[in-house]
C-alpha atoms as a PDB file:
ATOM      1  CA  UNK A   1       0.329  -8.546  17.882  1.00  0.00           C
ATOM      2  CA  UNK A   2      -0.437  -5.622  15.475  1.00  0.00           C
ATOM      3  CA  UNK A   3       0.382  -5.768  12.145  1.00  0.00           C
ATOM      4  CA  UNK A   4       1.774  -2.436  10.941  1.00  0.00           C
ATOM      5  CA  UNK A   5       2.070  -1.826   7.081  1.00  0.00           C
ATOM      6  CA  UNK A   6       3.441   1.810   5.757  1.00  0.00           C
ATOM      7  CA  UNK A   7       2.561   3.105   1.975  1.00  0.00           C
ATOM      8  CA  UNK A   8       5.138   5.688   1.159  1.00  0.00           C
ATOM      9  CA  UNK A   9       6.054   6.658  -2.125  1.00  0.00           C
ATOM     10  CA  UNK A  10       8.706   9.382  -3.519  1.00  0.00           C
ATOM     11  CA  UNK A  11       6.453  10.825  -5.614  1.00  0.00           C
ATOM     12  CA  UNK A  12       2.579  11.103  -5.720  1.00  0.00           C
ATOM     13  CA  UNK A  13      -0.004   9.616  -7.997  1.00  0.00           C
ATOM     14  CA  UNK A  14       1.838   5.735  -8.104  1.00  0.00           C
ATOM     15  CA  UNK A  15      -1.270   3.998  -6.354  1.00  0.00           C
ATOM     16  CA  UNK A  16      -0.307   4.295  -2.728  1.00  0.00           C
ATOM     17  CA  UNK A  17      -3.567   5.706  -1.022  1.00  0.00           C
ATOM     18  CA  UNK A  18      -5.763   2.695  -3.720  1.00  0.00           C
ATOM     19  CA  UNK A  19      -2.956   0.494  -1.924  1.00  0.00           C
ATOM     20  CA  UNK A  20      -3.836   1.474   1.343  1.00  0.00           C
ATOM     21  CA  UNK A  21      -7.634   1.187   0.824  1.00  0.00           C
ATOM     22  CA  UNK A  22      -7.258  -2.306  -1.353  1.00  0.00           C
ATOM     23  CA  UNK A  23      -5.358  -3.597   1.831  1.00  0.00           C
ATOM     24  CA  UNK A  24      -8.065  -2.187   4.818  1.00  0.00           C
ATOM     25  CA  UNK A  25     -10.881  -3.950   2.880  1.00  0.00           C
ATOM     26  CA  UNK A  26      -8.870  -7.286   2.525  1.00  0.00           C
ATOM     27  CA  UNK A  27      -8.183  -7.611   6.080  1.00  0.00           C
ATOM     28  CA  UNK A  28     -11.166  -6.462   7.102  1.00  0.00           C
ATOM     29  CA  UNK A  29     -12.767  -8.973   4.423  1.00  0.00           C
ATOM     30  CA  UNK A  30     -10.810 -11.928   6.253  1.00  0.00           C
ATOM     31  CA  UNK A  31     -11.612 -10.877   9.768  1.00  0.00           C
ATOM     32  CA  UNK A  32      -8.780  -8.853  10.975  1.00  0.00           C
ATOM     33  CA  UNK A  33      -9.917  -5.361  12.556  1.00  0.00           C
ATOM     34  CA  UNK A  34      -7.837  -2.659  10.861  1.00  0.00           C
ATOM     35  CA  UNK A  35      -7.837   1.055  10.437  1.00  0.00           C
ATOM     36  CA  UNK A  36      -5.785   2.983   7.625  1.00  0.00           C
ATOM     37  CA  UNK A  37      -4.392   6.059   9.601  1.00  0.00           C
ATOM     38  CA  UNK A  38      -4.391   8.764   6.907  1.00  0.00           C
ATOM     39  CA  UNK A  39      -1.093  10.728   7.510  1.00  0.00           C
ATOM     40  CA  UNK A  40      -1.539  12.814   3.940  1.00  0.00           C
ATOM     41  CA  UNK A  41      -3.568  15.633   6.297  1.00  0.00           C
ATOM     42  CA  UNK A  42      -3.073  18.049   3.248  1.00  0.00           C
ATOM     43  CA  UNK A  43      -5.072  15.767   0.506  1.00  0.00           C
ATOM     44  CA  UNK A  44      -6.892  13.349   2.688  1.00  0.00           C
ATOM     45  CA  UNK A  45      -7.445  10.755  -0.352  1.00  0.00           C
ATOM     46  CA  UNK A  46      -8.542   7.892   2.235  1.00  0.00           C
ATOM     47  CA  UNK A  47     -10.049  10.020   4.664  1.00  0.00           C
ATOM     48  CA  UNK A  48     -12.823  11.582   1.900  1.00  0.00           C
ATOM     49  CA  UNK A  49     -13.019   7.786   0.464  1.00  0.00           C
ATOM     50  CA  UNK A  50     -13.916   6.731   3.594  1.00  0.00           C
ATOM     51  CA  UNK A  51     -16.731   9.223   3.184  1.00  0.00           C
ATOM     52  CA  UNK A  52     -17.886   8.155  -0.128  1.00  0.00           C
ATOM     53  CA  UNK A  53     -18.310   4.791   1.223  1.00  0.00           C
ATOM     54  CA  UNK A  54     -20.327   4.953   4.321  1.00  0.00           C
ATOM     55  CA  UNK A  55     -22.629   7.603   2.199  1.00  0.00           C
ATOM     56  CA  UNK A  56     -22.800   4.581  -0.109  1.00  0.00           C
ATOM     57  CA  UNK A  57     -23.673   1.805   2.038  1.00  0.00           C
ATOM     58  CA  UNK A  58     -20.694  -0.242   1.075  1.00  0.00           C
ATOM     59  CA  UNK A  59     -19.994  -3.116   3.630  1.00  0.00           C
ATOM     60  CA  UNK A  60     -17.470  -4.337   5.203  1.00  0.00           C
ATOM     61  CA  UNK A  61     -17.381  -0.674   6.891  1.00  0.00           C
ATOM     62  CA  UNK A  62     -14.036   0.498   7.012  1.00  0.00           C
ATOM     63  CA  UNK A  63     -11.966   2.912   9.642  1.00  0.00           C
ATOM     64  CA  UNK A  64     -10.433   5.687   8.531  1.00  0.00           C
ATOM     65  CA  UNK A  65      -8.697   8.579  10.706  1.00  0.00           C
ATOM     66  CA  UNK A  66      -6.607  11.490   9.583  1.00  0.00           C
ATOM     67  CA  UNK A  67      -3.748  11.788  11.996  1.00  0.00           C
ATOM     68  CA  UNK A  68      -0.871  14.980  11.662  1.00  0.00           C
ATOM     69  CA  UNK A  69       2.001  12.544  13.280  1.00  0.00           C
ATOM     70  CA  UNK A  70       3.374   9.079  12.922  1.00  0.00           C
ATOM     71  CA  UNK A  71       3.097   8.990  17.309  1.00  0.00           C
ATOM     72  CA  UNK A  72      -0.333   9.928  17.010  1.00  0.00           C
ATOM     73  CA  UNK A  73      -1.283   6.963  14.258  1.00  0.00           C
ATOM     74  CA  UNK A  74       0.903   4.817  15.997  1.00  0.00           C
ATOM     75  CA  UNK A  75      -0.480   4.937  19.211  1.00  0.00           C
ATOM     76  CA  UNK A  76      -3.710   3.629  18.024  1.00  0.00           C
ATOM     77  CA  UNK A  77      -2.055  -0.252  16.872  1.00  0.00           C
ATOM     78  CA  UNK A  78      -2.758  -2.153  20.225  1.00  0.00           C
ATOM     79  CA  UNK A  79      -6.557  -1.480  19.598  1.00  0.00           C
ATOM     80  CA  UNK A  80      -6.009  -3.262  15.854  1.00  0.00           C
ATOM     81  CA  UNK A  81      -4.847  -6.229  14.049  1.00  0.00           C
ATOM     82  CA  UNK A  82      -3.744  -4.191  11.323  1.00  0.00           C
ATOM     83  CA  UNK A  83      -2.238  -0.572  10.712  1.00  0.00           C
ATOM     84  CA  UNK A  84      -1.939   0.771   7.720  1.00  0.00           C
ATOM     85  CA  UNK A  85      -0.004   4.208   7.579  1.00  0.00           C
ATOM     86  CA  UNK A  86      -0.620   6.170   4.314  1.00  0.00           C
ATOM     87  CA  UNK A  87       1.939   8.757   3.972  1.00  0.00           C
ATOM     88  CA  UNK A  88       2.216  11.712   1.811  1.00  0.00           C
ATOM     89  CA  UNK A  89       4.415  11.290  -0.828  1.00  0.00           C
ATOM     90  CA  UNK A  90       8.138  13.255  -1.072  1.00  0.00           C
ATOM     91  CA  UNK A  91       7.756  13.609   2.897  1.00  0.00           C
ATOM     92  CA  UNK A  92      11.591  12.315   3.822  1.00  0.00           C
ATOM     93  CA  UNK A  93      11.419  12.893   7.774  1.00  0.00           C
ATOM     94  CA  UNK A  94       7.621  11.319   7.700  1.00  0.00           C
ATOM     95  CA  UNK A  95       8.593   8.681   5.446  1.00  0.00           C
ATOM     96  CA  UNK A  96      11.259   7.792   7.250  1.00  0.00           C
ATOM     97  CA  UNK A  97       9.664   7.639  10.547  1.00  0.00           C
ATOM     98  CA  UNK A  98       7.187   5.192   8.919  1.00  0.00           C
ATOM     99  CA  UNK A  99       9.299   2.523   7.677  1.00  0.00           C
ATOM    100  CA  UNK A 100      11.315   2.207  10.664  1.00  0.00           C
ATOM    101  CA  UNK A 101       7.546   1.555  12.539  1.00  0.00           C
ATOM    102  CA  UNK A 102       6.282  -0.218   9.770  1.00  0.00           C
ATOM    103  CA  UNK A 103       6.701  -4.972   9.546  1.00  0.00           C
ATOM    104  CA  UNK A 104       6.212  -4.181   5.994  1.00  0.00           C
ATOM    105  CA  UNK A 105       7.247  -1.381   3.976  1.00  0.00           C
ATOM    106  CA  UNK A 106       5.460  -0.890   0.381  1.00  0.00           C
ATOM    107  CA  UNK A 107       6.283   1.324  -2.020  1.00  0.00           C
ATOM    108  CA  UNK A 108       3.829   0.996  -5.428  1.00  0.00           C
ATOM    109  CA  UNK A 109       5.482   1.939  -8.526  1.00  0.00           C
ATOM    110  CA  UNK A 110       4.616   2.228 -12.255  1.00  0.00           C
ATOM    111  CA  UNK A 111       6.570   0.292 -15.137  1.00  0.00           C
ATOM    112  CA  UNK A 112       8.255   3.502 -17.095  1.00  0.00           C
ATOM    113  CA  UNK A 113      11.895   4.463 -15.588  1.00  0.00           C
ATOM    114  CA  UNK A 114      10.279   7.330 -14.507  1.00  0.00           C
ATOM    115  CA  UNK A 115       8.414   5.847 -12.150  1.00  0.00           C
ATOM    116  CA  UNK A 116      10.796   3.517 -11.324  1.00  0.00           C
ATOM    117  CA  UNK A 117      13.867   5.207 -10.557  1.00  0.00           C
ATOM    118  CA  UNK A 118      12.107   7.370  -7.619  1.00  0.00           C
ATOM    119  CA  UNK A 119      10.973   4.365  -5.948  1.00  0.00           C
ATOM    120  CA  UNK A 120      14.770   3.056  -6.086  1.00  0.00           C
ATOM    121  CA  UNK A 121      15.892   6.367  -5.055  1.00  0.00           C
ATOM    122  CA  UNK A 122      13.335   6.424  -1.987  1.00  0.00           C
ATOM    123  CA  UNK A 123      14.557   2.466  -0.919  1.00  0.00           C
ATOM    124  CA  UNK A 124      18.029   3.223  -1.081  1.00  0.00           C
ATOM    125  CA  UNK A 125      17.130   6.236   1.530  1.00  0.00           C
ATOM    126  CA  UNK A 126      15.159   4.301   3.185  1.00  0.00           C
ATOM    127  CA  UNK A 127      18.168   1.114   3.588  1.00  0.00           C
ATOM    128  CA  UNK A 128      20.465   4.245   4.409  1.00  0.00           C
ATOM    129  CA  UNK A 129      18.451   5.164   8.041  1.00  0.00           C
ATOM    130  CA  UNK A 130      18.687   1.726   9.055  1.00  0.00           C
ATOM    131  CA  UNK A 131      15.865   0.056   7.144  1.00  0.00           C
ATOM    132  CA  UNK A 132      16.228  -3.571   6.510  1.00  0.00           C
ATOM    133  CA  UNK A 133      15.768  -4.543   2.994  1.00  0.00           C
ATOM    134  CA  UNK A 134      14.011  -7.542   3.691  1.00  0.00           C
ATOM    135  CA  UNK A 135      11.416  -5.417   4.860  1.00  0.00           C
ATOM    136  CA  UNK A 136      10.888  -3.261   1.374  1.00  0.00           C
ATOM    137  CA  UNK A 137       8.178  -4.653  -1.170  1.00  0.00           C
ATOM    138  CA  UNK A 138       7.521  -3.118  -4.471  1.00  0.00           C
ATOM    139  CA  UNK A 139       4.141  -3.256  -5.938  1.00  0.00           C
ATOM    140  CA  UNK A 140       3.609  -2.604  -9.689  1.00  0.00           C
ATOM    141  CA  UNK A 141       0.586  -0.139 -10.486  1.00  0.00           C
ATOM    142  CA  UNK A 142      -0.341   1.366 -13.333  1.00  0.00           C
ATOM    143  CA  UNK A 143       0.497  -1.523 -15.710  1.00  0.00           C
ATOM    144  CA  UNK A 144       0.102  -1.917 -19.894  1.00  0.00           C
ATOM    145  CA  UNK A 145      -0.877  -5.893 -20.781  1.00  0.00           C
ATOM    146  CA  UNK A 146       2.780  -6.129 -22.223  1.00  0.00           C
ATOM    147  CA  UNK A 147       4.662  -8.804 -20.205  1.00  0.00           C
ATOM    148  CA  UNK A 148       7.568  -7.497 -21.987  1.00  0.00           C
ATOM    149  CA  UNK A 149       7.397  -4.021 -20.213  1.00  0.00           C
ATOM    150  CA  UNK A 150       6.182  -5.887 -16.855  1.00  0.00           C
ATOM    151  CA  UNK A 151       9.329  -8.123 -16.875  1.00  0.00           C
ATOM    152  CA  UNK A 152      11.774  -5.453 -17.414  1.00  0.00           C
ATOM    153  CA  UNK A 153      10.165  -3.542 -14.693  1.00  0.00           C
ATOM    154  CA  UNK A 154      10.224  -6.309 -12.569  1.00  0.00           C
ATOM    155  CA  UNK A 155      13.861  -7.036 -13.356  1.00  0.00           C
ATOM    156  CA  UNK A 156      14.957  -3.929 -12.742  1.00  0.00           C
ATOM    157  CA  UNK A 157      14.096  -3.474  -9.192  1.00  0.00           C
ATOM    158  CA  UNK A 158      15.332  -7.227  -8.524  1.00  0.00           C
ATOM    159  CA  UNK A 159      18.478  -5.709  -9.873  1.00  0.00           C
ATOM    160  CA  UNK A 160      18.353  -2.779  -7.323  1.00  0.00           C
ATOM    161  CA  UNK A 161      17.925  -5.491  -4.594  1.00  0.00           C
ATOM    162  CA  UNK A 162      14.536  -5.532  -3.777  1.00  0.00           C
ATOM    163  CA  UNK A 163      11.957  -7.617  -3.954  1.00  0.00           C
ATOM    164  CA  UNK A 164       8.629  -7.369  -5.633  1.00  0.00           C
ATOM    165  CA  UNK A 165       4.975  -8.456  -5.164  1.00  0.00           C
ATOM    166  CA  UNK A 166       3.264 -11.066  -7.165  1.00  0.00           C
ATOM    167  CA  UNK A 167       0.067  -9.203  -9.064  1.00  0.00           C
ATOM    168  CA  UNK A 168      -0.387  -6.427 -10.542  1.00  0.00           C
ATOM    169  CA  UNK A 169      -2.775  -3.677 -11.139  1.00  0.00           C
ATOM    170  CA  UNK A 170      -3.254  -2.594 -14.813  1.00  0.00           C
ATOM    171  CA  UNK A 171      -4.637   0.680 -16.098  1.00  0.00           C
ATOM    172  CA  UNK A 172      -8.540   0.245 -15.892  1.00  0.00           C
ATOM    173  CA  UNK A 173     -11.399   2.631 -15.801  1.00  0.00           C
ATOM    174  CA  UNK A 174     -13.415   0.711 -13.645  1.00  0.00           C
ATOM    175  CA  UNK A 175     -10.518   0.992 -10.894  1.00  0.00           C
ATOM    176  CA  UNK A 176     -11.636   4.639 -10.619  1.00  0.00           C
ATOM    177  CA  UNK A 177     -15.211   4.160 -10.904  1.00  0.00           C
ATOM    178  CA  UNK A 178     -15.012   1.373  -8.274  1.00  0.00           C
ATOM    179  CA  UNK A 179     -12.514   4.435  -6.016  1.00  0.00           C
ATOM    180  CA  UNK A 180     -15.291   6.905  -6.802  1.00  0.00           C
ATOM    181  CA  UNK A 181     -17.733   4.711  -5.658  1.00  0.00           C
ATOM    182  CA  UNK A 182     -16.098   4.435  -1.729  1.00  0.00           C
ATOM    183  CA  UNK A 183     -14.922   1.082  -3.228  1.00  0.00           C
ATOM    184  CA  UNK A 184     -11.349  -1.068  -2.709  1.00  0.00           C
ATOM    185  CA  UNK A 185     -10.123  -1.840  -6.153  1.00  0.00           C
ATOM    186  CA  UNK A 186     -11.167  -5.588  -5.200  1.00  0.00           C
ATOM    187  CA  UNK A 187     -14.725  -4.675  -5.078  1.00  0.00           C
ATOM    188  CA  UNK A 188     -15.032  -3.423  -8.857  1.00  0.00           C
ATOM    189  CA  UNK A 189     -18.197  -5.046 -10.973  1.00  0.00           C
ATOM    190  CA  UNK A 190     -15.564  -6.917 -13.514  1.00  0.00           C
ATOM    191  CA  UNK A 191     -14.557 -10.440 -11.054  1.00  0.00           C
ATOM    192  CA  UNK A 192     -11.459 -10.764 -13.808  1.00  0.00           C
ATOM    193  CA  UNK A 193     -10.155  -7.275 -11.975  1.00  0.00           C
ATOM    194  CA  UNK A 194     -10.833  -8.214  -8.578  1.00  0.00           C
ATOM    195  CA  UNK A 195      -8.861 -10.939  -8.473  1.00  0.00           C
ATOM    196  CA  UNK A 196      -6.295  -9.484 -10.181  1.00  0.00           C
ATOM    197  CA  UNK A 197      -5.758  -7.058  -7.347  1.00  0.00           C
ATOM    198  CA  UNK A 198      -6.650 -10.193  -5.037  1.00  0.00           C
ATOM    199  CA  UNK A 199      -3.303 -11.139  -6.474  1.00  0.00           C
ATOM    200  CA  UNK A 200      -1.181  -8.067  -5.190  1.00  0.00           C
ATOM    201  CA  UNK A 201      -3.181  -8.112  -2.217  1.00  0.00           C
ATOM    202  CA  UNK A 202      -2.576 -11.822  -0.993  1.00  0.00           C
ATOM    203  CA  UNK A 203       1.157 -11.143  -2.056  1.00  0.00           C
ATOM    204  CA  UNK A 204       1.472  -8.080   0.800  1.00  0.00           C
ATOM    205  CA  UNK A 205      -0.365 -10.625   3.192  1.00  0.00           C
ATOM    206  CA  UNK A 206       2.276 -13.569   3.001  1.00  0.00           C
ATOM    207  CA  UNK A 207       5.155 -11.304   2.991  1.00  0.00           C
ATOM    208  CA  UNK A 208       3.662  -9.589   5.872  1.00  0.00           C
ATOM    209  CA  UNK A 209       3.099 -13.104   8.245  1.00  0.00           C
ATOM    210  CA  UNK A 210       6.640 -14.470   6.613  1.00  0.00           C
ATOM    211  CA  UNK A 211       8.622 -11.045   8.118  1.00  0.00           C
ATOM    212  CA  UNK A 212       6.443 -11.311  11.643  1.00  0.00           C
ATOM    213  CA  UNK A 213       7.081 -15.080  11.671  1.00  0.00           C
ATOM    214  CA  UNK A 214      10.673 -14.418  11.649  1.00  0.00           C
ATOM    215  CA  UNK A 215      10.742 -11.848  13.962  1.00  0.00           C
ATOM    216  CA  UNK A 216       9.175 -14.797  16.744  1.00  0.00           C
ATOM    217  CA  UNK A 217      11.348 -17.047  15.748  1.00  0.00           C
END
């Protein structure tokens, strides 16, 4: 059985694509064969990461693949353990088509309202075409070292009935050097990061097995 994960997002520049790449090398990393299918065809942000990292050497060696459709991507699970479909943000018929393929849907979000708000916006779509709620994770990006701020973030997508990831990823400079580098924001030179991240990451993991696991059962 395939695990298929989607990374959509209502509005670009949240962390989706660094979520996508953060979750390839942590499966890989733990054995699973995986492939990110890259569905952004316009920006390509994992497809020219990809790049920078077999240029660099950097191991475990990760598949990437720009694909225009959902069918196309799709059609490539049975050869995987793992699937991860990176959308392009504000892409409603795409989006759409990718959470209702998707065992997990994630949708990373900042702490400001601003952020917030159009990840709401997009779940509440998403519950509206059928989309089980159960199946929508928030993952908080982009995050100050206030636990005030992260707490009222936190709260207020509890509030809006969803259910959010344990970890975080703070703002950090060596996130983007790491990205710029063809590296997963788990593979940065500062351990205190990594596991940070490891956090988020282990979070998507365990709500991933706990919806398939259900599913059998």
């Amino acid at each position: 059985m395939t695990y298929i994960i989607g990374m959509v997002s209502q509005k670009g520049g949240v962390g989706k694509s660094t979520l996508a790449r953060m979750m390839a090398r942590e499966f890989v990393a733990g054995g699973l064969t995986t492939k990110i299918a890259d569905l952004d065809t316009q920006q390509q942000t994992c497809t020219h990461w990809a790049g920078r990292r077999a240029e660099g050497g950097v191991t475990p060696e990760l598949q990437v693949q720009s694909f225009a459709t959902v069918k196309t991507a799709l059609a490539e699970a049975p050869r995987f353990d793992a699937l991860i479909l990176d959308g392009k943000p504000n892409a409603s018929d795409q989006t759409a088509e990718i959470a209702g393929a998707a065992d997990l849907v994630v949708i990373p979000t900042g702490q400001t309202v601003d952020d917030l708000h159009p990840g709401v916006v997009l779940a509440h779509a998403l519950r509206k075409k059928g989309v089980s709620p159960e199946k929508i994770a928030f993952a908080m990006f982009k995050t100050t070292g206030s636990e005030r701020e992260n707490a009222a973030a936190r709260q207020y997508l509890t509030e809006a009935g969803y259910m959010v990831l344990e970890g975080d990823v703070g703002v950090s400079t060596a996130y983007g050097s790491a990205s710029d580098a063809g590296k997963a924001i788990t593979e940065t030179s500062f351990r205190t990061l990594n596991e940070r991240a490891s956090k988020l990451a282990q979070s998507v993991i365990d709500k991933m097995v706990e919806l398939q696991e259900r599913q059998v059962a």
